[in-house]
Protein backbone atom coordinates (compact mmCIF):
# COMPACT_ATOMS: atom_id res chain seq x y z
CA UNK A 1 59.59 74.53 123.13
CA UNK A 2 61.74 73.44 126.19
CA UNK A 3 60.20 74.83 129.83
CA UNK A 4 63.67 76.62 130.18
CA UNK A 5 63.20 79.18 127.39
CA UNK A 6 61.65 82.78 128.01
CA UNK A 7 58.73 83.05 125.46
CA UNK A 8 58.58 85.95 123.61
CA UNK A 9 56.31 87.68 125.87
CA UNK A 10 58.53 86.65 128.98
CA UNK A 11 61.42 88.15 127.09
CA UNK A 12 59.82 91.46 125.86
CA UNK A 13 58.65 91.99 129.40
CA UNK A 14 62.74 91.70 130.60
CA UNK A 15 63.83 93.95 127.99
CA UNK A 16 61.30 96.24 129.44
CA UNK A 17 62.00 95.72 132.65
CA UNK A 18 65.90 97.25 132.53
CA UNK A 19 64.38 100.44 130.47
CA UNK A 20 61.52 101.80 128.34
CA UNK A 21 61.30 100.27 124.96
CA UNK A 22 59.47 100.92 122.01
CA UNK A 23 57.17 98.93 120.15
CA UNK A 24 59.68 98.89 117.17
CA UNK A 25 62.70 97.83 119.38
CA UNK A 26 61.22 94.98 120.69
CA UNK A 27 60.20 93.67 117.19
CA UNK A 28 64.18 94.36 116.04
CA UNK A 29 65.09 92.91 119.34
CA UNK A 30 62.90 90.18 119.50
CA UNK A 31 62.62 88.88 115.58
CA UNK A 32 65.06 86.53 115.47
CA UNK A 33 63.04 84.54 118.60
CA UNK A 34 59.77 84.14 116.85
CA UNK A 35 59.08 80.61 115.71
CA UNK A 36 55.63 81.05 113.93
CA UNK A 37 54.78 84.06 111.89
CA UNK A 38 52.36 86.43 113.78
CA UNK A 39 53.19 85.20 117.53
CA UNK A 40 55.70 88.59 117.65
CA UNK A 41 53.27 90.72 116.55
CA UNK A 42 50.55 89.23 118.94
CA UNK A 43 52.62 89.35 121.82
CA UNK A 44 53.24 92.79 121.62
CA UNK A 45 50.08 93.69 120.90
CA UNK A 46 48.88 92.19 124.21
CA UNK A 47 51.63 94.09 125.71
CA UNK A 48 50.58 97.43 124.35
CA UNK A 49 46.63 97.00 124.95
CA UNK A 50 48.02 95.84 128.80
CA UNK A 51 49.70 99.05 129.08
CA UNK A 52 53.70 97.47 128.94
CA UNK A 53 54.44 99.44 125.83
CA UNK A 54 53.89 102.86 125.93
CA UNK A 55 55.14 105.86 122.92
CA UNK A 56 54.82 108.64 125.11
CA UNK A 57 57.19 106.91 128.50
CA UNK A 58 59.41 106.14 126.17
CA UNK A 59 59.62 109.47 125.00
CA UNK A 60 59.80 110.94 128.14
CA UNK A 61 62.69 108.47 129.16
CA UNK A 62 64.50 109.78 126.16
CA UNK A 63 64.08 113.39 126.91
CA UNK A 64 64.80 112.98 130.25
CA UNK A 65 67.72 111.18 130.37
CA UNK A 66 69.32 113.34 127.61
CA UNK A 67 68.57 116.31 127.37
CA UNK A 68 71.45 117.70 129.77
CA UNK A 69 73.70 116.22 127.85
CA UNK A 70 72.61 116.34 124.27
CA UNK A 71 70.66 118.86 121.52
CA UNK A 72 67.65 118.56 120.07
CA UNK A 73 69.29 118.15 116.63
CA UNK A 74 70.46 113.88 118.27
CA UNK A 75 67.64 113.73 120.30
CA UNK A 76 65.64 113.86 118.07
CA UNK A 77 67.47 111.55 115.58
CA UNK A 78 67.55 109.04 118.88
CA UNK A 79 63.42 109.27 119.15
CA UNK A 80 63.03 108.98 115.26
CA UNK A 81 65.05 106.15 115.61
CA UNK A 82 62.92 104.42 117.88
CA UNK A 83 60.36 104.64 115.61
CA UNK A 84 57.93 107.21 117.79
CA UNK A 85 54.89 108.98 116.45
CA UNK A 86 56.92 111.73 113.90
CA UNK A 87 54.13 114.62 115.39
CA UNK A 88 54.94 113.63 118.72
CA UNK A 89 58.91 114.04 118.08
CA UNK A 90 58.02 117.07 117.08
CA UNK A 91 56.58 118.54 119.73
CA UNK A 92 59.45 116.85 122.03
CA UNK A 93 62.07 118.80 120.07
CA UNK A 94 60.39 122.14 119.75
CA UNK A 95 60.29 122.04 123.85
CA UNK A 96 64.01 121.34 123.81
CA UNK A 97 65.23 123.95 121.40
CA UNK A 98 63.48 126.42 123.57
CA UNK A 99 66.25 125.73 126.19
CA UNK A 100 68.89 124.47 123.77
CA UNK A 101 71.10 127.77 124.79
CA UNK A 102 71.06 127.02 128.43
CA UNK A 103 71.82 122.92 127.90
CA UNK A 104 74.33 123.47 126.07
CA UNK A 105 75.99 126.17 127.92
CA UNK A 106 75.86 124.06 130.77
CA UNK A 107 77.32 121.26 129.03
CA UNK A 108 80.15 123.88 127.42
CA UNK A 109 80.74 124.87 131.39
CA UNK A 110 81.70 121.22 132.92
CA UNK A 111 83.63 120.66 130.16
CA UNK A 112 85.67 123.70 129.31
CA UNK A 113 84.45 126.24 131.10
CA UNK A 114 85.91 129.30 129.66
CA UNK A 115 86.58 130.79 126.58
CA UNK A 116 89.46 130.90 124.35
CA UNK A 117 90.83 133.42 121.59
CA UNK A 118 93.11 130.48 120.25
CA UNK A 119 91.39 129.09 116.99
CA UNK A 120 92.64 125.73 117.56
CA UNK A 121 90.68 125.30 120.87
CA UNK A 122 87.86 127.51 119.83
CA UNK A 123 87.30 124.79 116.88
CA UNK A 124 87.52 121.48 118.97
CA UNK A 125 84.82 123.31 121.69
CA UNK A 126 83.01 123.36 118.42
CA UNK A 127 83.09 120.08 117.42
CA UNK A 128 82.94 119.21 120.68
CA UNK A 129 78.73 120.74 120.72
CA UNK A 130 78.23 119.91 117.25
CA UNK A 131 79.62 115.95 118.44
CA UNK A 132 76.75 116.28 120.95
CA UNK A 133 73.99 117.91 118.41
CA UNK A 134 73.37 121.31 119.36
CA UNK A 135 72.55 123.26 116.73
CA UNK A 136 75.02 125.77 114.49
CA UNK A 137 73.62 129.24 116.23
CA UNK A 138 73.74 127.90 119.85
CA UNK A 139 77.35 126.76 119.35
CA UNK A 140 78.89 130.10 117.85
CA UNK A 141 76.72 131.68 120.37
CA UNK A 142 78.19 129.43 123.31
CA UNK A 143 81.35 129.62 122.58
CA UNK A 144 81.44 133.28 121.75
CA UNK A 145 80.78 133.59 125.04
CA UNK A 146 77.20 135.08 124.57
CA UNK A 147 75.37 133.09 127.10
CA UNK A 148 77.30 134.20 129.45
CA UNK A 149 75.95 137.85 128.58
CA UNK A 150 72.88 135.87 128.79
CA UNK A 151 73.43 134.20 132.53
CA UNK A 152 73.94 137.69 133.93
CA UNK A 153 70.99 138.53 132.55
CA UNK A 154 69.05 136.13 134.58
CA UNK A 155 68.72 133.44 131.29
C-alpha cells in the first residue's frame, strides 16, 4: 500500500466529514477499496463503537434537511434507502405526516401560490406534490385550496 493512499478508515472518515452517512453507504461507497476481505467491515465497526457512525444523526440529517421540501411518502423511501433501522423510519415518518398538510402547503405557496379552476394547471400542481411525495389526500386537499381554510384557522 503506497503512503499516498487514504486507507479505508481515512476515507470513510472524509465521506463523513462532508455529511452524515450510514453504515450501509459507506460499505456501497467504500467496497470497491477493500483489499482483504473483512478490513471494510472492521473499519467501520471501529467507526461505529467510536461514535463516527451514528443511525439516529443520520436520520435526523435526513429529516431535517427535507422535510420542507419533500413528503413523508420520499422521505421515507430516502431513509429506507439508507438502510436505517425500519422501526425507527417509522417513527420518523409518522412525525412528518402529522404536518404533511402544512409542508406541503408551504411548498404549493413558493411555487404557485394560488389556485386555479383550469384543469390543465390544476393537474401539473398535482404532479408537481405527487413529484415531491406528498401523499394523495394532502394534494387534492392543497390544491383545492383547503389549507388555506385551514391557515385562517390558525393551522
Amino acid at each position: 500500500m503506497a503512503f499516498d493512499t487514504p486507507s479505508l478508515k481515512g476515507r470513510a472518515l472524509r465521506l463523513l466529514s462532508s455529511r452524515e452517512h450510514s453504515r450501509l453507504e459507506l460499505e456501497r461507497k467504500l467496497r470497491s477499496f477493500e483489499e482483504e476481505p473483512g478490513s471494510l467491515a472492521r473499519a467501520l465497526d471501529e467507526l461505529q463503537a467510536k461514535g463516527f457512525i451514528s443511525e439516529q444523526r443520520v436520520l435526523e440529517s435526513v429529516v431535517n434537511r427535507r422535510a420542507g421540501r419533500l413528503g413523508a411518502q420520499r422521505i421515507q423511501q430516502e431513509l429506507q434507502a439508507k438502510g436505517l433501522n425500519p422501526e425507527t423510519v417509522a417513527v420518523a415518518v409518522a412525525d412528518l405526516r402529522a404536518t404533511e398538510l402544512a409542508r406541503a402547503h408551504e411548498v404549493w405557496c413558493k411555487k404557485f401560490g394560488t389556485a386555479v379552476t383550469e384543469p390543465r394547471e390544476r393537474a401539473r400542481q398535482v404532479r408537481f406534490l405527487a413529484s415531491r411525495g406528498f401523499s394523495g389526500d394532502v394534494i387534492r386537499r392543497v390544491v383545492a385550496g383547503v389549507a388555506d381554510e385551514l391557515d385562517a384557522d390558525g393551522l
